[in-house]
Protein backbone atom coordinates (compact mmCIF):
# COMPACT_ATOMS: atom_id res chain seq x y z
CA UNK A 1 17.04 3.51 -11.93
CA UNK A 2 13.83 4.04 -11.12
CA UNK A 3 12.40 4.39 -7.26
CA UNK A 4 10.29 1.41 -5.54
CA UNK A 5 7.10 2.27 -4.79
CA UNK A 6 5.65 0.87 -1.85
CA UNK A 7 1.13 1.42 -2.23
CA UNK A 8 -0.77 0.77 1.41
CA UNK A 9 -4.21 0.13 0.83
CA UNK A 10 -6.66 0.40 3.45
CA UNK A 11 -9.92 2.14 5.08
CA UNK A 12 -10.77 5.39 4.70
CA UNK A 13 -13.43 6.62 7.21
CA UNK A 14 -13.97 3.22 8.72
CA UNK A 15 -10.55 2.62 9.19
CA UNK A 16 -9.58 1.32 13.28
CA UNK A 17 -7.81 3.01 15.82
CA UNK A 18 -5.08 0.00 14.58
CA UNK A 19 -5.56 0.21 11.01
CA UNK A 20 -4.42 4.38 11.41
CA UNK A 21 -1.59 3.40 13.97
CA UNK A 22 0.33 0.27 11.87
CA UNK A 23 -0.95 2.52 8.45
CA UNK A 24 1.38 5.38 9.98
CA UNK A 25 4.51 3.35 11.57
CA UNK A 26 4.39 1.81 7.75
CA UNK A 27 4.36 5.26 6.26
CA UNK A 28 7.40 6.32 8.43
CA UNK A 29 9.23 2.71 7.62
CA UNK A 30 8.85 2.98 3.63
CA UNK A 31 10.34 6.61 3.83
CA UNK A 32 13.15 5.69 5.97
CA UNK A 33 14.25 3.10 3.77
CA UNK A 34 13.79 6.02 0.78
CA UNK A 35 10.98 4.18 -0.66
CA UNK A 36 7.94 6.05 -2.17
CA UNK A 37 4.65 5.61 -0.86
CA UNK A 38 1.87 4.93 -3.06
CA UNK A 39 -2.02 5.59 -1.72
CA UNK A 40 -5.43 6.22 -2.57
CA UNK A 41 -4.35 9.79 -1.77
CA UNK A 42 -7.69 10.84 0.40
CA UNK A 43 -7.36 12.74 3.65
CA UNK A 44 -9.04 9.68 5.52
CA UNK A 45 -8.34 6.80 7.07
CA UNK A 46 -5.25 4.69 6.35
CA UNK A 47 -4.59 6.78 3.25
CA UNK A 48 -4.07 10.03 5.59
CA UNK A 49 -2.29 8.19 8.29
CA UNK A 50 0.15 6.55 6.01
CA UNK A 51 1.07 9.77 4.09
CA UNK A 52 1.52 11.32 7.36
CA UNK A 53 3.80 9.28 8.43
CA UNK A 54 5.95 9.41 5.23
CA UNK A 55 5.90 12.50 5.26
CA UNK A 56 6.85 13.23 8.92
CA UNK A 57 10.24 10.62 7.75
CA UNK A 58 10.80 13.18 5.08
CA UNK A 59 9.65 10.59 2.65
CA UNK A 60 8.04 11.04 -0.34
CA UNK A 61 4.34 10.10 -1.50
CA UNK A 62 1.73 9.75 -4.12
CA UNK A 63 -1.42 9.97 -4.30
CA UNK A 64 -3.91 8.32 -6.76
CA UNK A 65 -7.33 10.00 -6.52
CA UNK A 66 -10.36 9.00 -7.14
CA UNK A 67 -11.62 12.46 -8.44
CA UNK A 68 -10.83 15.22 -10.85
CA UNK A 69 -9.75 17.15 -8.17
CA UNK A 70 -7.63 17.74 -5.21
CA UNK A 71 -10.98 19.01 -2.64
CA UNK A 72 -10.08 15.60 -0.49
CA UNK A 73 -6.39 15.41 -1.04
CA UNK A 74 -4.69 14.57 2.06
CA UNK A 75 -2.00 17.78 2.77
CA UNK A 76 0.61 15.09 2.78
CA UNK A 77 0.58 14.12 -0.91
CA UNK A 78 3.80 15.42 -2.82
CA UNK A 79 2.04 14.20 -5.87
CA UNK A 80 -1.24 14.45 -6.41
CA UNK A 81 -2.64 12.28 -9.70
CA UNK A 82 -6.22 13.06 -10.25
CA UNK A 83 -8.11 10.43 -12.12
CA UNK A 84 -11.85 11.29 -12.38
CA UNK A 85 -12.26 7.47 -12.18
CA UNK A 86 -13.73 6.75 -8.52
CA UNK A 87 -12.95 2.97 -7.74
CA UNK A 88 -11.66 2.56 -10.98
CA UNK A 89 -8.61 3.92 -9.93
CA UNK A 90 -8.04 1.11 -7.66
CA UNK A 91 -5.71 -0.55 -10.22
CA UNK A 92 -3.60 2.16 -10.89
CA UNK A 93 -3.15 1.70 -7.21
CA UNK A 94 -1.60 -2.02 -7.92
CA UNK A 95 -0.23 -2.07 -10.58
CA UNK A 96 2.12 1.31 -10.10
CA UNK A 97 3.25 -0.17 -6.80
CA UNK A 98 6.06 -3.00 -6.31
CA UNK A 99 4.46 -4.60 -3.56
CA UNK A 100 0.66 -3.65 -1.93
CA UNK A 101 0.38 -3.43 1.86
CA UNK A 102 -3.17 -3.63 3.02
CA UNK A 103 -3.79 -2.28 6.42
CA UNK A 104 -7.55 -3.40 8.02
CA UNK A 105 -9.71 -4.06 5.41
CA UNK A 106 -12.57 -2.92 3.59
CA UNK A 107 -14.33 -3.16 0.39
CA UNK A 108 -12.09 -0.63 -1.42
CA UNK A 109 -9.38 -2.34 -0.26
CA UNK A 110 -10.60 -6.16 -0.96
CA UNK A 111 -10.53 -5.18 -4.68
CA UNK A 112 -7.40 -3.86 -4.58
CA UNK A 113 -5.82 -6.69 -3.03
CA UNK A 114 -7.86 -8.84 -5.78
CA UNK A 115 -6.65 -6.55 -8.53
CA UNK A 116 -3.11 -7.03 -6.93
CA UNK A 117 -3.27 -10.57 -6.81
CA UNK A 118 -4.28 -10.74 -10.63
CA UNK A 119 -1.01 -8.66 -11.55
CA UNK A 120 0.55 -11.07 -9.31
CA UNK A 121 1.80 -8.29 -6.85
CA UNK A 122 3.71 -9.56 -3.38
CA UNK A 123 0.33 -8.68 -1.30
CA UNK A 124 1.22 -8.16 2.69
CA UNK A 125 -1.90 -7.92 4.91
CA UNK A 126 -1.44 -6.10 7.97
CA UNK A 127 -4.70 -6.88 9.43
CA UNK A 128 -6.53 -8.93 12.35
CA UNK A 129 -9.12 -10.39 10.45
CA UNK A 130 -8.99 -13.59 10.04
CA UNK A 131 -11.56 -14.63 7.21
CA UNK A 132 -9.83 -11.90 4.99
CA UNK A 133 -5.96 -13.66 5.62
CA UNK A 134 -7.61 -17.03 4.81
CA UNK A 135 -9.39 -16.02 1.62
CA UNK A 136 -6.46 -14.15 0.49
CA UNK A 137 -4.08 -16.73 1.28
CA UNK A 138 -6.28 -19.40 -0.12
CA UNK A 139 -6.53 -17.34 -3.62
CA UNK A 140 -2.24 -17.08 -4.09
CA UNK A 141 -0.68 -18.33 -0.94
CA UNK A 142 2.41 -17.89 -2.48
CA UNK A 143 2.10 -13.94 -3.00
CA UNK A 144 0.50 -13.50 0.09
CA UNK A 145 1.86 -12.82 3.67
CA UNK A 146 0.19 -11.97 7.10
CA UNK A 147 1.70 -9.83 9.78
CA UNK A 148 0.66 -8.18 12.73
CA UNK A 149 3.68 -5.60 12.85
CA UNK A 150 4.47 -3.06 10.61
CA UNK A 151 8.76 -4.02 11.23
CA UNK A 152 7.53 -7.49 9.76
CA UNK A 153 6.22 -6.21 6.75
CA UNK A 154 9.25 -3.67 6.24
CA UNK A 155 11.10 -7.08 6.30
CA UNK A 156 9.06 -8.96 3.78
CA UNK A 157 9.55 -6.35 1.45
CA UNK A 158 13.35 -6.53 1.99
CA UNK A 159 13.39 -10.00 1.25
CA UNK A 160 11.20 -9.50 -1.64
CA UNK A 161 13.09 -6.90 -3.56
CA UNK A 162 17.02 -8.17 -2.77
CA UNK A 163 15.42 -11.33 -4.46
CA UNK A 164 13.73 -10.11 -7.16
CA UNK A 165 16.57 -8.44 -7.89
CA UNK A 166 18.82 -11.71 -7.84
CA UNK A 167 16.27 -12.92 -10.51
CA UNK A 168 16.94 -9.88 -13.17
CA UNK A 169 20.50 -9.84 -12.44
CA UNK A 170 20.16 -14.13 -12.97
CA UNK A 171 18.25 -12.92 -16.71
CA UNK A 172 20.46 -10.49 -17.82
């Protein structure tokens, strides 16, 4: 059975003080729950923060980067999958993750939530600002959830997979 994959999408260098603490506390939660983390794969920003914190749960994590090669790689990617493809690579991002956590917000990270929201991907936004949450939440309100802790999003995803998987088991 394959692993869920858990991407947080965020800021790299001007990610907040915030952004870096929930992006780690998230890292740690998806590894504890033996998850694997999905990110942009960068050594900046939420990217870096959420690795580390994986990593320091003795979790597992990818990392999807933008270039052909591993000069900005963040020393907490297990496994590194260069692209060459700069932004491009944002949907990889999406659509190789179960469910997209965005954590602050930037333009990198509006497009991915976009792109995520087009695959119809369970979008969590673990952010503060407000003109973001309605936008997002005006686009699919019904795969999109705001939360100001990263235990709350660890819960939505809960919820979200034990139900999904009632659906398949409901197909087969």
């Amino acid at each position: 059975m394959p692993k869920v994959v858990i991407g947080v999408m965020g800021p790299g260098s001007e990610a907040t003080a915030l952004d870096l603490q929930n992006a780690y506390t998230v890292g740690q939660l998806i590894a504890t729950e033996g998850w694997v983390l999905l990110t942009g794969g960068r050594n900046a920003g939420v990217m870096q923060a959420a690795s580390q914190g994986a990593k320091q749960a003795g979790g597992l994590t990818i990392g999807i980067l933008p270039s052909a090669d591993r000069a900005a790689m963040s020393e907490a990617v297990d496994i590194p999958v260069l692209t060459g493809m700069g932004s491009a690579r944002n949907n990889i991002n999406v659509l190789s993750s179960q469910v997209v956590i965005a954590c602050g917000m930037g333009a990198g990270t509006a497009s991915e939530i976009a792109l995520a929201l087009k695959a119809q991907k369970k979008v969590i936004l673990l952010n503060k600002n407000a003109s973001s949450q309605t936008f997002f939440k005006g686009l699919a309100p019904e795969l999109v959830s705001v939360v100001e802790q990263p235990i709350a999003a660890l819960e939505i995803i809960k919820a979200f997979l034990s139900d999904k998987d009632h659906v398949n088991r409901a197909l087969e």
